[in-house]
Protein backbone atom coordinates (compact mmCIF):
# COMPACT_ATOMS: atom_id res chain seq x y z
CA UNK A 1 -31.65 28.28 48.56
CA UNK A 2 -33.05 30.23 51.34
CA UNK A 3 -35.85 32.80 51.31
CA UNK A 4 -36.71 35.20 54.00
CA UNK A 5 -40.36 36.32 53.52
CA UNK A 6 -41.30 40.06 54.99
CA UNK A 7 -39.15 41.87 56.93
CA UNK A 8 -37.84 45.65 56.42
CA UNK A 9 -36.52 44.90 52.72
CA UNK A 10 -39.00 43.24 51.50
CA UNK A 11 -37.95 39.57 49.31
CA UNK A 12 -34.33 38.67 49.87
CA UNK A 13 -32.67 35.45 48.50
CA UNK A 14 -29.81 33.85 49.82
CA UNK A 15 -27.76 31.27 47.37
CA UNK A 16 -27.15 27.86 49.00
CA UNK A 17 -23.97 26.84 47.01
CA UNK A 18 -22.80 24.01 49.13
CA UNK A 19 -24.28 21.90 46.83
CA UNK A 20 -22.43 23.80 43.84
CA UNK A 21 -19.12 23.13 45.78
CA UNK A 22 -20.12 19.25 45.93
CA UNK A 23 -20.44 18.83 42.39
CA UNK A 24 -17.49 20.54 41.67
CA UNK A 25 -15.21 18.65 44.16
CA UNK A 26 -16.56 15.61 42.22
CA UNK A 27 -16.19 16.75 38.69
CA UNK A 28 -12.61 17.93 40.01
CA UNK A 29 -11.86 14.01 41.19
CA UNK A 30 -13.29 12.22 38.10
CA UNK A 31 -10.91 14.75 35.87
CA UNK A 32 -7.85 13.69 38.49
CA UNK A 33 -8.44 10.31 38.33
CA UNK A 34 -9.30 9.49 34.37
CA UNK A 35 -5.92 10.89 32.81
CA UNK A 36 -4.08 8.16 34.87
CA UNK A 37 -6.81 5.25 33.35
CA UNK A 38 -6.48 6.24 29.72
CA UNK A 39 -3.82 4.39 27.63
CA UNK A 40 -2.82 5.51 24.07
CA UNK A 41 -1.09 3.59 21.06
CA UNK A 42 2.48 2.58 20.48
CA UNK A 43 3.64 4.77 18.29
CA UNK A 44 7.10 3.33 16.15
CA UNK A 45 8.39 7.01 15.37
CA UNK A 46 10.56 6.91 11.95
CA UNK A 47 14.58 6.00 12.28
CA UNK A 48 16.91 8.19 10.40
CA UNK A 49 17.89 6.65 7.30
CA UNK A 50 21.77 5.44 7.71
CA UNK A 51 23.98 5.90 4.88
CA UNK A 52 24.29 2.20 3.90
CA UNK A 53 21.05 2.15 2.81
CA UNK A 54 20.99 2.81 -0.90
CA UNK A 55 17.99 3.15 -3.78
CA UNK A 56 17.26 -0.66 -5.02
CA UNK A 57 18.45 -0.44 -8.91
CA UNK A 58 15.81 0.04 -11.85
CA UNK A 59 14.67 -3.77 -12.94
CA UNK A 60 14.72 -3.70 -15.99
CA UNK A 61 11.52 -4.81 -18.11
CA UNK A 62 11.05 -8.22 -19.23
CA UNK A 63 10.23 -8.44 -22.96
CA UNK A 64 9.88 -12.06 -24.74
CA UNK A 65 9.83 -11.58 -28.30
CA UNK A 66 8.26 -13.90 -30.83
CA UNK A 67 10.29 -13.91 -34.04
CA UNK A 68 8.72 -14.66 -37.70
CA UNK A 69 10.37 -17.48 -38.15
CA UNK A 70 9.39 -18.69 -34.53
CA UNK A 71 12.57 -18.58 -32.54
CA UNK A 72 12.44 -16.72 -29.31
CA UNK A 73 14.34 -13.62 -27.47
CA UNK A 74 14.12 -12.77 -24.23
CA UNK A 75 15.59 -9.09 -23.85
CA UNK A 76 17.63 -9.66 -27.18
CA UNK A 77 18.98 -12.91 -25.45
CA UNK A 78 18.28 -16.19 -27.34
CA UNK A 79 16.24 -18.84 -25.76
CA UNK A 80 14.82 -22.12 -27.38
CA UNK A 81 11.16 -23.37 -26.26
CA UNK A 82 12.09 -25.83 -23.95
CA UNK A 83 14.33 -23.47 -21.95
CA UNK A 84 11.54 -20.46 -21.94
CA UNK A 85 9.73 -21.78 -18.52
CA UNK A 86 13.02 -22.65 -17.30
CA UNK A 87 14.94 -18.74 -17.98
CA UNK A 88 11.64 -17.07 -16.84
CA UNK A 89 11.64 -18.77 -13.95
CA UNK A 90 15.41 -18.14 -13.33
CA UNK A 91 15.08 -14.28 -14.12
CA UNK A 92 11.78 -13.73 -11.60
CA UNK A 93 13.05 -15.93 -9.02
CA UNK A 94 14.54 -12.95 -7.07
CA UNK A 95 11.74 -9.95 -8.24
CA UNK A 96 9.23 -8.46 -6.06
CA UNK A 97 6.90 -7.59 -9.24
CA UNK A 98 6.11 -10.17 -11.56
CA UNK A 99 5.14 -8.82 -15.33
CA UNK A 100 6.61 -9.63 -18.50
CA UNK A 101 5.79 -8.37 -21.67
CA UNK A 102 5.36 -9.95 -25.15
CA UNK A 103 6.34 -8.72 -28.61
CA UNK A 104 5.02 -10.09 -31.58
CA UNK A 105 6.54 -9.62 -34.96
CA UNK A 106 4.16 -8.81 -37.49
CA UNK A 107 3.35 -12.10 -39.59
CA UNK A 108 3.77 -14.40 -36.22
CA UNK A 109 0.83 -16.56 -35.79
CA UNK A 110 -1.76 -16.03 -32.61
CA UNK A 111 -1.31 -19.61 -31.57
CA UNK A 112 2.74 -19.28 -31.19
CA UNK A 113 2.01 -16.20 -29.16
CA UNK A 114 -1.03 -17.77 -26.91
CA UNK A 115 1.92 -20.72 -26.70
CA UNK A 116 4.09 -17.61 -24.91
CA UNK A 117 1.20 -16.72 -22.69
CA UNK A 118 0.64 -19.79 -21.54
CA UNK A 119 3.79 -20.53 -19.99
CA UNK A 120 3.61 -17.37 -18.68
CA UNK A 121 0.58 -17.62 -16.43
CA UNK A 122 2.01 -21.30 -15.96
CA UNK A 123 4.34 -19.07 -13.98
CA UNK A 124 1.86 -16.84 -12.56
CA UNK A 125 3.35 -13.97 -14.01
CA UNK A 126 1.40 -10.75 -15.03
CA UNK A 127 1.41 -10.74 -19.19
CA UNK A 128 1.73 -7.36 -21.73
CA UNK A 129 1.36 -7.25 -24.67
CA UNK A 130 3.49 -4.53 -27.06
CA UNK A 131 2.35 -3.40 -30.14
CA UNK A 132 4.41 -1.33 -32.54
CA UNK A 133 1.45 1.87 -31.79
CA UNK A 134 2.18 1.25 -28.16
CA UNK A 135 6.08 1.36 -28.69
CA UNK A 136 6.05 4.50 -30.72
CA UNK A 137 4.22 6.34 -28.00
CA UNK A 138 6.98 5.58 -25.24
């Protein structure tokens, strides 16, 4: 910045902006040149859904039920002990989620339904149990 001391006006200043202009010449280059360096994500933008794709049915729910006299039902289907493993097995072969649910008739003993259980998470399946207070309230 120049200053001229005295004269007829008295204090003038003069701007020196060539150093102003320098900057901004830079600032304008590092803006120009950083754009070009910069690299953003792949983006996979959503496909319109096709018309052969269709809703996956409603599984049904898996319910073994523990009669009195100690038989078993899978979803009112008959199954004998040595076959239970064996027909859960066969039904969760092919299903993404993995829970079965066990009913217990009233006078059924806690060991014949811990036997149930057990064969169960033999199978690494998730196990429910239904009462007749949860049942009412579906």
């Amino acid at each position: 910045m120049g200053m001229v001391v005295g004269g007829r006006r008295g204090i003038t200043a003069d701007p020196n902006v060539v150093p102003l202009i320098d900057i901004l010449l830079v600032l304008l280059v590092i803006f120009m040149i950083i754009p070009h360096h910069q690299t953003g994500l792949d983006a996979l933008l959503p496909q319109p859904a096709g018309p052969e794709l269709k809703a996956p049915p409603p599984v049904a729910v898996i319910v073994v039920q523990v009669r009195e006299d100690g038989s078993l039902k899978i979803n009112d289907e008959s199954v004998s002990w040595d076959r239970l493993s064996a027909r859960l097995e066969e039904i969760y072969k092919q299903r993404a989620q993995r829970i079965a649910f066990i009913r217990g008739d009233a006078p059924v003993e806690f060991a014949t339904v811990a036997r149930v259980v057990d064969v169960m998470r033999q199978l690494d399946l998730s196990v429910g149990l239904l009462t007749p207070k949860l049942e009412q309230s579906r």
